[in-house]
C-alpha atoms as a PDB file:
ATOM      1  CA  UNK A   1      56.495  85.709 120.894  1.00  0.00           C
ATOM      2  CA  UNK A   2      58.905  83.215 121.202  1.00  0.00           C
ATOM      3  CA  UNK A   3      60.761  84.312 117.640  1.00  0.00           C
ATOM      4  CA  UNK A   4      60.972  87.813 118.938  1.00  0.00           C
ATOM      5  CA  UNK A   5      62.312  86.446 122.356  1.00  0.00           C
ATOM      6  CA  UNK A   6      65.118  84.954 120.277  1.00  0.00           C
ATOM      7  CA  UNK A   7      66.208  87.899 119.103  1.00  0.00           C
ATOM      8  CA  UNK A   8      68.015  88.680 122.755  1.00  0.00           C
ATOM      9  CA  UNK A   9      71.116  86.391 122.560  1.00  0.00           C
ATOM     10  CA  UNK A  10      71.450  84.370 125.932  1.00  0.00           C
ATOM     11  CA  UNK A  11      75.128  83.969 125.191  1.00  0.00           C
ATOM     12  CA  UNK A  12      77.122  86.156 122.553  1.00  0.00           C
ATOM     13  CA  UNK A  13      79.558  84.098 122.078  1.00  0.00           C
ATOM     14  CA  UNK A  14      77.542  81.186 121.179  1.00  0.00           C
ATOM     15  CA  UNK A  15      75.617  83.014 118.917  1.00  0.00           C
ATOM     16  CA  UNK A  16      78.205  83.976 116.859  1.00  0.00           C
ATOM     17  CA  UNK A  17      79.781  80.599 116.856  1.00  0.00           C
ATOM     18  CA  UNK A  18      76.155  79.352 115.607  1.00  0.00           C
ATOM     19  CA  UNK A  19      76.528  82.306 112.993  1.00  0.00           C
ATOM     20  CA  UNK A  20      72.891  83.298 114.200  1.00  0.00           C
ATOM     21  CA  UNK A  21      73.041  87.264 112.766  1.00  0.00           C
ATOM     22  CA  UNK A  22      69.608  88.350 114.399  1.00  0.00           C
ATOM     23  CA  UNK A  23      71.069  87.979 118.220  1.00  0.00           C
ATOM     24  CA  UNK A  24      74.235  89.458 116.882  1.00  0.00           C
ATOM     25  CA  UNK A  25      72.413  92.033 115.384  1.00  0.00           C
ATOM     26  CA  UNK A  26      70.469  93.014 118.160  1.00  0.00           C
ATOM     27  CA  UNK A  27      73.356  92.946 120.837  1.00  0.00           C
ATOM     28  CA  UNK A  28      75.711  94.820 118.071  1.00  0.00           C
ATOM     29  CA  UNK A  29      72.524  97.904 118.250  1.00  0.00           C
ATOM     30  CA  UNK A  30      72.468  97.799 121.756  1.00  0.00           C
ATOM     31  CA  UNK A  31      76.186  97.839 122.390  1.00  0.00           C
ATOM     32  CA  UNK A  32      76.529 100.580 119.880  1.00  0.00           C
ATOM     33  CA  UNK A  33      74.035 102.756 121.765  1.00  0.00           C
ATOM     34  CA  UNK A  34      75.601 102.360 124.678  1.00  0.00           C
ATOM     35  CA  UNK A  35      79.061 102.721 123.369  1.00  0.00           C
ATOM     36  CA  UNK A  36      77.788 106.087 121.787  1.00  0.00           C
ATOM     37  CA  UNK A  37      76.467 107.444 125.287  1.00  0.00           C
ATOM     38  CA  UNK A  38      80.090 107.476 126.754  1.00  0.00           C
ATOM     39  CA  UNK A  39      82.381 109.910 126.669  1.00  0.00           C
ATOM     40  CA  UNK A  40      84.772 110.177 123.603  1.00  0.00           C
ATOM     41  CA  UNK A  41      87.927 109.834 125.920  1.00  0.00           C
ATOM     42  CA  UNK A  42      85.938 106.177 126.508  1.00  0.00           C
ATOM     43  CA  UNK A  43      84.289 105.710 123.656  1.00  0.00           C
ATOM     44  CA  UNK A  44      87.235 106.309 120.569  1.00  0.00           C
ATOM     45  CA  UNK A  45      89.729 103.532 121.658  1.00  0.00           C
ATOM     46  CA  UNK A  46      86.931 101.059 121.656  1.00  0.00           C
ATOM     47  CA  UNK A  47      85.459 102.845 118.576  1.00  0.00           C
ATOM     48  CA  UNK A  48      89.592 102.175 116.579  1.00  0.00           C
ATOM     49  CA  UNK A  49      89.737  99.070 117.869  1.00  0.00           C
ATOM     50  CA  UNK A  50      86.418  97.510 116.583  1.00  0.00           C
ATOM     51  CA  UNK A  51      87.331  99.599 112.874  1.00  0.00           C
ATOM     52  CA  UNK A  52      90.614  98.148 112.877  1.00  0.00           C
ATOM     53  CA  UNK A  53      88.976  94.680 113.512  1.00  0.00           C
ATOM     54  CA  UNK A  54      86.554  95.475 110.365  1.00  0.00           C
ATOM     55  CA  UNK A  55      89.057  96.693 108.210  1.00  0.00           C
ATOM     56  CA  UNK A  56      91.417  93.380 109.022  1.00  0.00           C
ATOM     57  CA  UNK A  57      88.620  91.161 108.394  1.00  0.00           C
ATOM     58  CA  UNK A  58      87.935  92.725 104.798  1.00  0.00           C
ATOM     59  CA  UNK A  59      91.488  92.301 103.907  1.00  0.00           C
ATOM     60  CA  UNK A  60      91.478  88.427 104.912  1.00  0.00           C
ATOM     61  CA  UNK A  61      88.415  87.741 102.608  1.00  0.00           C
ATOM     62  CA  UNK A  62      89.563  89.852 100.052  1.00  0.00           C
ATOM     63  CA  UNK A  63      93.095  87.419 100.213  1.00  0.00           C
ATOM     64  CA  UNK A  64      90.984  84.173 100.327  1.00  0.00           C
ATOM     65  CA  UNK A  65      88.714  85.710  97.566  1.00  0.00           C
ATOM     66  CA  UNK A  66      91.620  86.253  95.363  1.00  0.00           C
ATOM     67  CA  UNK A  67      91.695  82.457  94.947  1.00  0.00           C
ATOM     68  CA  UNK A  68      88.018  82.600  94.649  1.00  0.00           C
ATOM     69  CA  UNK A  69      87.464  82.576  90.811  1.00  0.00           C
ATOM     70  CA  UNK A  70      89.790  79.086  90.711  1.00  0.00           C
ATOM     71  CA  UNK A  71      87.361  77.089  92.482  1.00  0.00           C
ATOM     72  CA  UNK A  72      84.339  78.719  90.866  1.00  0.00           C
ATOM     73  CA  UNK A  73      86.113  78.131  87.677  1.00  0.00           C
ATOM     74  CA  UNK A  74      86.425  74.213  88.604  1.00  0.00           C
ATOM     75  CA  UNK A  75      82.728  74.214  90.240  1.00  0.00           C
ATOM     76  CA  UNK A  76      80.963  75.627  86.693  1.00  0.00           C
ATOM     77  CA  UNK A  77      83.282  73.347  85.003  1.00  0.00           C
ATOM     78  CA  UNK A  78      82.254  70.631  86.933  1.00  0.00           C
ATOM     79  CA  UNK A  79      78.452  71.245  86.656  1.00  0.00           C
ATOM     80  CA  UNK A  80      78.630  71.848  82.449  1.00  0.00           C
ATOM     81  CA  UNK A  81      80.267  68.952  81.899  1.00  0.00           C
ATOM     82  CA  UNK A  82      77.871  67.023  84.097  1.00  0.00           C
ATOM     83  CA  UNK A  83      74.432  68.506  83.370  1.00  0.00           C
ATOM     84  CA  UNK A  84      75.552  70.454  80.120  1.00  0.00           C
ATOM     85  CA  UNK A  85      75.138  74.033  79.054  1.00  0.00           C
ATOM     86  CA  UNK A  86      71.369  74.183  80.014  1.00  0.00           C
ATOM     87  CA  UNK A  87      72.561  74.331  83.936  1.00  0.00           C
ATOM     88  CA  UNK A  88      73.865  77.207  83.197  1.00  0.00           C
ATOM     89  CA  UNK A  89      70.413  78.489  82.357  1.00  0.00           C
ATOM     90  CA  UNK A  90      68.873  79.587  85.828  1.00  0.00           C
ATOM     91  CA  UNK A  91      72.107  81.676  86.366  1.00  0.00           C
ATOM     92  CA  UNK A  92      71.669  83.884  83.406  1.00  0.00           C
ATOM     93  CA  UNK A  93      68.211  84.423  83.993  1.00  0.00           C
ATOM     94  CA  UNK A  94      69.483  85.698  88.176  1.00  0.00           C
ATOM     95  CA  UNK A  95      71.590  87.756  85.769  1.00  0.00           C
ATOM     96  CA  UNK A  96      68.281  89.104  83.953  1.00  0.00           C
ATOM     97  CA  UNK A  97      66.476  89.365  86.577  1.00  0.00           C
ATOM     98  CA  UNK A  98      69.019  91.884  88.934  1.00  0.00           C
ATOM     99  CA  UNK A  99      69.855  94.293  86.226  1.00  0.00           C
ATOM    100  CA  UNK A 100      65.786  94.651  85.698  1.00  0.00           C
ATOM    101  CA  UNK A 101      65.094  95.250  89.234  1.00  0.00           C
ATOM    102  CA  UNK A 102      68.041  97.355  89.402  1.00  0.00           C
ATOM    103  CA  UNK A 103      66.769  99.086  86.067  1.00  0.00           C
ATOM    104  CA  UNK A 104      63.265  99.640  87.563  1.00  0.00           C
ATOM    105  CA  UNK A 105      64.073 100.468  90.863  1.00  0.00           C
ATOM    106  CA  UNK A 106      66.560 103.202  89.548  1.00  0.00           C
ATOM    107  CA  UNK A 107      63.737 104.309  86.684  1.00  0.00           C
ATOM    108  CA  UNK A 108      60.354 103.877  88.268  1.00  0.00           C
ATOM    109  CA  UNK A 109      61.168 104.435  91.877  1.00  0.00           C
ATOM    110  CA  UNK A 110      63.691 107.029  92.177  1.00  0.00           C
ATOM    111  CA  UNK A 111      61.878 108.882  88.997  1.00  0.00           C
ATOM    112  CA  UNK A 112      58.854 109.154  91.242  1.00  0.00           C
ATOM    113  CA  UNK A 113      60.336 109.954  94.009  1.00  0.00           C
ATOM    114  CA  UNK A 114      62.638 112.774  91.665  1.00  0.00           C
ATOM    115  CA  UNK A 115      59.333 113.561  90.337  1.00  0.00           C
ATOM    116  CA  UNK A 116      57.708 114.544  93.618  1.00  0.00           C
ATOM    117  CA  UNK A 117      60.921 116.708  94.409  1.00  0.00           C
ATOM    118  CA  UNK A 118      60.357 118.758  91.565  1.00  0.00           C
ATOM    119  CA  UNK A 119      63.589 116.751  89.280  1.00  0.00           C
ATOM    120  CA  UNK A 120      63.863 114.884  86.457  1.00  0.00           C
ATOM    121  CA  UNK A 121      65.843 111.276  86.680  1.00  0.00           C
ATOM    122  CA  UNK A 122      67.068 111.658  83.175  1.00  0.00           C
ATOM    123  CA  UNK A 123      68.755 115.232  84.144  1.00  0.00           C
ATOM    124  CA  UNK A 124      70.141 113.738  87.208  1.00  0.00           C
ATOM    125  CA  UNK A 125      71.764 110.591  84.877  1.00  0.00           C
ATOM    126  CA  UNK A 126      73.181 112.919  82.647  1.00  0.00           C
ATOM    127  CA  UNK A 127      74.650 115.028  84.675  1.00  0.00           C
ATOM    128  CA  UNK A 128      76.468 112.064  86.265  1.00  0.00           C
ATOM    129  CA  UNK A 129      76.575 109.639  83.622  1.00  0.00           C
ATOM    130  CA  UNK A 130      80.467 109.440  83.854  1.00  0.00           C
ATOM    131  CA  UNK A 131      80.592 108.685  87.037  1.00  0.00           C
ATOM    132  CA  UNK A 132      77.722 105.875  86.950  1.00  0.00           C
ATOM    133  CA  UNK A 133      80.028 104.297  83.803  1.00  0.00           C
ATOM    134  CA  UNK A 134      83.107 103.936  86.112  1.00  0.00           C
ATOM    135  CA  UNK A 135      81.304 102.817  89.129  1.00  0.00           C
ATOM    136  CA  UNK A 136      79.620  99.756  87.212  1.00  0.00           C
ATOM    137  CA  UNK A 137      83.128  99.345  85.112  1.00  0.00           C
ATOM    138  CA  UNK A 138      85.196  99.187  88.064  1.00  0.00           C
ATOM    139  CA  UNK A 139      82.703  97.587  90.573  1.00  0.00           C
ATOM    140  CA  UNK A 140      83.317 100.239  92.982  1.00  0.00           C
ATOM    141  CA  UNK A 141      80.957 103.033  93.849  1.00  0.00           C
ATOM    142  CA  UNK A 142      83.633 104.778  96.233  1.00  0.00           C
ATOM    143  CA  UNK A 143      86.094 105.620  93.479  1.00  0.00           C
ATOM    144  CA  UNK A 144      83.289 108.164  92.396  1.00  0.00           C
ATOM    145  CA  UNK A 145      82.353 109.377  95.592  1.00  0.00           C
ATOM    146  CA  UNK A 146      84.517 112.624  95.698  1.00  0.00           C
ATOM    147  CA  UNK A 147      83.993 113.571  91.785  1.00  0.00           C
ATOM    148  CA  UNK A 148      79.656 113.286  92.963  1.00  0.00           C
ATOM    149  CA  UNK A 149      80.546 115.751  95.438  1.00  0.00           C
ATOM    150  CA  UNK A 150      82.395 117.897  93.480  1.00  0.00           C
ATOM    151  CA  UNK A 151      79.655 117.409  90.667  1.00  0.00           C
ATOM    152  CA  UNK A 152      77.149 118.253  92.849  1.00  0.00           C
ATOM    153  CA  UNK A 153      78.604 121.576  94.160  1.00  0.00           C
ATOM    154  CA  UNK A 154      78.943 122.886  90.693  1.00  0.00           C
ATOM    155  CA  UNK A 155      75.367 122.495  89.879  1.00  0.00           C
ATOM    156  CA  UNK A 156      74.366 124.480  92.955  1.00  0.00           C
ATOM    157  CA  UNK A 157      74.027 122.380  95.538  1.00  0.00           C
ATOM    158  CA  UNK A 158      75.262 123.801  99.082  1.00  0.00           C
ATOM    159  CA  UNK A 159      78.897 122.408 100.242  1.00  0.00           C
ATOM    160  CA  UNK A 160      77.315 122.079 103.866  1.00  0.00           C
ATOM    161  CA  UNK A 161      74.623 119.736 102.286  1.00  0.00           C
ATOM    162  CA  UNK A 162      76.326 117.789  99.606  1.00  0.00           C
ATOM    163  CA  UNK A 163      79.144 117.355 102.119  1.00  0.00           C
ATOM    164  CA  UNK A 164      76.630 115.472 104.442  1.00  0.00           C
ATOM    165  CA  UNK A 165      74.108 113.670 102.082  1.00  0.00           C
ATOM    166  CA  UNK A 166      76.366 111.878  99.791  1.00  0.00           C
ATOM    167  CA  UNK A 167      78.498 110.491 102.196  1.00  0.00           C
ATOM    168  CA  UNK A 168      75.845 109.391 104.502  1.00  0.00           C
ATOM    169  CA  UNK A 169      73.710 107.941 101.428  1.00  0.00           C
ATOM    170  CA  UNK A 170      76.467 105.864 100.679  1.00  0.00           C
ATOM    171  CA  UNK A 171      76.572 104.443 104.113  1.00  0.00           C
ATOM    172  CA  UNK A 172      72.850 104.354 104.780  1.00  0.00           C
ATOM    173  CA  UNK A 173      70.931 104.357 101.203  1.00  0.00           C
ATOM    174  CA  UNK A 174      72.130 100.602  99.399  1.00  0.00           C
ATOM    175  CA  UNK A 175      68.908 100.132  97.704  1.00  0.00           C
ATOM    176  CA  UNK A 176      70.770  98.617  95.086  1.00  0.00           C
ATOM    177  CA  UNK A 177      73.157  96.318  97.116  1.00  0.00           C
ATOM    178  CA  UNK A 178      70.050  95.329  99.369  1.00  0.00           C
ATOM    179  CA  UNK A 179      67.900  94.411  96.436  1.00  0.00           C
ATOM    180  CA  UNK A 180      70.790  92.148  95.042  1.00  0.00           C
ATOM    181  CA  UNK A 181      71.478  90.431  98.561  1.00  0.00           C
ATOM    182  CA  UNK A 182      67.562  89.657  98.645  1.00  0.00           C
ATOM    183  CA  UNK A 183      67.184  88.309  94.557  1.00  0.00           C
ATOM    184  CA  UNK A 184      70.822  86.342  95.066  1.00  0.00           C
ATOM    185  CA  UNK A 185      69.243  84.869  99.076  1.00  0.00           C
ATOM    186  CA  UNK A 186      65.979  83.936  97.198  1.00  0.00           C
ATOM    187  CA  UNK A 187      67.941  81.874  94.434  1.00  0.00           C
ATOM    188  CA  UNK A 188      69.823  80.108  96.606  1.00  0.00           C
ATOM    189  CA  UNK A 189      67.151  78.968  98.534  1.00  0.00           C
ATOM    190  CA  UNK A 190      65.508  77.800  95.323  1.00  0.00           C
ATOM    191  CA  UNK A 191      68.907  75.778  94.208  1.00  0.00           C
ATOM    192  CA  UNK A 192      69.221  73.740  97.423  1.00  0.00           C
ATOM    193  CA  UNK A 193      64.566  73.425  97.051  1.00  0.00           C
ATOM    194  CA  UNK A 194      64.116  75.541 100.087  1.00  0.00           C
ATOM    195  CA  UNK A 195      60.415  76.357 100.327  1.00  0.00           C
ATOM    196  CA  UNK A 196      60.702  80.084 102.053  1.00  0.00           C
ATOM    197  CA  UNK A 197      57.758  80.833 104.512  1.00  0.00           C
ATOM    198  CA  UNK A 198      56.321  84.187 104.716  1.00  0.00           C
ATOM    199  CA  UNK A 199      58.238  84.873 108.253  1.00  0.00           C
ATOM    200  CA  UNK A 200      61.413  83.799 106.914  1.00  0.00           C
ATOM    201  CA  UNK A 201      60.765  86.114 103.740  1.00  0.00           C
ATOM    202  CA  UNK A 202      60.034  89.001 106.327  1.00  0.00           C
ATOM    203  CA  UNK A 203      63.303  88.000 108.495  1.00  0.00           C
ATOM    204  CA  UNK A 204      65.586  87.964 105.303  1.00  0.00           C
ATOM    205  CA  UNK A 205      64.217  91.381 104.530  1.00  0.00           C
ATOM    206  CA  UNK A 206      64.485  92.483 107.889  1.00  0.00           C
ATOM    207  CA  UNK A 207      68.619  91.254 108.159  1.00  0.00           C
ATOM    208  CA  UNK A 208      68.974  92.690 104.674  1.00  0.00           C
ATOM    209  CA  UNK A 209      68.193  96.395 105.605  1.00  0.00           C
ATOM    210  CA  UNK A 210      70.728  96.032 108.872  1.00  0.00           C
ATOM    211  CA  UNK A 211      73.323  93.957 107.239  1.00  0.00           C
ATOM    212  CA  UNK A 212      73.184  95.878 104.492  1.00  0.00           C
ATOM    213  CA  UNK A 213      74.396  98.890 105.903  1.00  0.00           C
ATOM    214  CA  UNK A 214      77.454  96.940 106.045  1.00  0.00           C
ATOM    215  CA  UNK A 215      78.462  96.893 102.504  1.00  0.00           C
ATOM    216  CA  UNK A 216      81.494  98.964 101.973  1.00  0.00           C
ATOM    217  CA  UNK A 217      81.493 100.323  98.140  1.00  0.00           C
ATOM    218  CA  UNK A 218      84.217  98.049  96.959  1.00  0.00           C
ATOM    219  CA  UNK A 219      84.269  94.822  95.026  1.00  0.00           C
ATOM    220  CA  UNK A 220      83.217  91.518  96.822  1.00  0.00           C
ATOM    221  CA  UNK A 221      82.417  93.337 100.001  1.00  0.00           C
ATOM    222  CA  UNK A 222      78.756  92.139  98.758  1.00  0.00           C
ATOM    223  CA  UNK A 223      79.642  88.442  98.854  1.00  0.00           C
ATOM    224  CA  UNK A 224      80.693  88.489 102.523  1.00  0.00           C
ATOM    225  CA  UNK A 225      77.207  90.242 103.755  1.00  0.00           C
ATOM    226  CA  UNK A 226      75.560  87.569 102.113  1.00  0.00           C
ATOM    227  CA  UNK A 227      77.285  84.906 104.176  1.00  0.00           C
ATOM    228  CA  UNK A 228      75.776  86.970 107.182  1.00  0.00           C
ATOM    229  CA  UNK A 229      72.457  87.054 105.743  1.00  0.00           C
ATOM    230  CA  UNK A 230      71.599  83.826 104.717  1.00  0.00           C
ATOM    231  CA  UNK A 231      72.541  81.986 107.887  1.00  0.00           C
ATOM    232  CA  UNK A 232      69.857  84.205 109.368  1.00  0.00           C
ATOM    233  CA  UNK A 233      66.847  82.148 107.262  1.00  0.00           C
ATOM    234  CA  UNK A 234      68.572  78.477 107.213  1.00  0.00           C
ATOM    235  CA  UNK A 235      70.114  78.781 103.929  1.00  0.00           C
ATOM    236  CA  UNK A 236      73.190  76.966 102.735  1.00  0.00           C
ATOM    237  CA  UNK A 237      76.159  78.738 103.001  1.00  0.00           C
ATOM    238  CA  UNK A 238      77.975  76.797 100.362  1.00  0.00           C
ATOM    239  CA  UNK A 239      75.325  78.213  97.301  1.00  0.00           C
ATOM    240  CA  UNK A 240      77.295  81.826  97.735  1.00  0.00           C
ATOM    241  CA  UNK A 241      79.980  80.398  96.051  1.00  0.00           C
ATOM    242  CA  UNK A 242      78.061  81.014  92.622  1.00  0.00           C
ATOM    243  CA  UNK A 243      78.396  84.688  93.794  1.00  0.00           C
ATOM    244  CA  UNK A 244      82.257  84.932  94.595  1.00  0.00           C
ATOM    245  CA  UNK A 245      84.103  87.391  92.184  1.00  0.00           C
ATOM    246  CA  UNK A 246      87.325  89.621  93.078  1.00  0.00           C
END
């Protein structure tokens, strides 16, 4: 009882000076609601402002990330020379162990669930297997966005649908970007010896499918939902740096 009472923030302010997301979270729902029951005349000036907030704070950490790879650069340096080659180790296998659960999730999972609607995964990969190449080459899934429409439409898909889905997949559906954030949390934790309970498993979960939603398609937009998240379960903010990139 008294975790779930601690999801309704007493202050606001304090809890995002604390960084505690879940209060945020929960007042950012419930302020969204409302703001969505007024009427536009009320609702859109609010609505640009908060966007143009959002927008502003992207382009800050994309400036400060710029600088990013320098320091990462100097920590891995650091570590090799200290600890050698072999510290180097645990990061590769993170590396092995996203693009598997990546690979299965997109195989397994989404060729069941392809399956069941009557498709074949393979048919859907090859039809868009150019735009899958520059999305992982340029670390951007939005540069492809209008080409899957497009795509789409010409292999009979309605306008009115294709119009609607992708977009709203892109904001909604980050299966991908939400299994990262949780594999990337989970290391971490094991870096700095942080023992995970099963509550704070289901609350990093839990923040991941909000926070997630979050995650514009563009590179390192990743790295700054993972500052949200892992404040949420006690974790180290200073680990993320392993994850910084442009």
């Amino acid at each position: 009882m008294g975790t779930i009472l601690s999801l309704v923030p007493t202050n606001i302010v304090a809890s995002m000076a604390k960084g505690d997301m879940l209060p945020i979270i929960f007042f950012s729902v419930l302020f969204g609601l409302g703001l969505s029951s007024l009427p536009a005349t009320h609702r859109e000036p609010l609505v640009t402002v908060f966007r143009s907030i959002s927008e502003t704070m992207f382009k800050v950490t994309h400036m400060v990330m710029r600088y990013a790879p320098v320091g990462v650069f100097a920590l891995i340096s650091v570590t090799v020379a200290t600890f050698g080659f072999a510290s180097l180790w645990p990061l590769a296998k993170l590396v092995i162990l996203v693009y598997f659960a990546i690979l299965f999730f997109a195989l397994v999972v989404l060729g069941l669930v392809a399956r069941v609607c009557g498709l074949s995964i393979w048919t859907l990969i090859r039809i868009l297997k150019d735009e899958l190449i520059l999305a992982y080459s340029t670390a951007s899934s939005e540069s492809v966005l209008p080409r899957i429409i497009e795509k789409m439409e010409a292999y009979g898909a309605p306008a009115s649908i294709t119009s609607f889905v992708v977009p709203t997949g892109y904001s909604f559906n980050l299966d991908g970007s939400t299994l990262y954030q949780s594999i990337a949390a989970i290391f971490i934790a094991q870096l700095y010896g942080i023992d995970l309970s099963l509550w704070q498993e289901i609350t990093l979960v839990l923040t991941l499918m909000v926070t997630s939603k979050g995650i514009a398609g563009v590179p390192g937009v990743s790295f700054v939902v993972l500052l949200a998240t892992l404040g949420s379960v006690g974790i180290p903010l200073e680990g993320s740096g392993l994850y910084c990139r442009r």
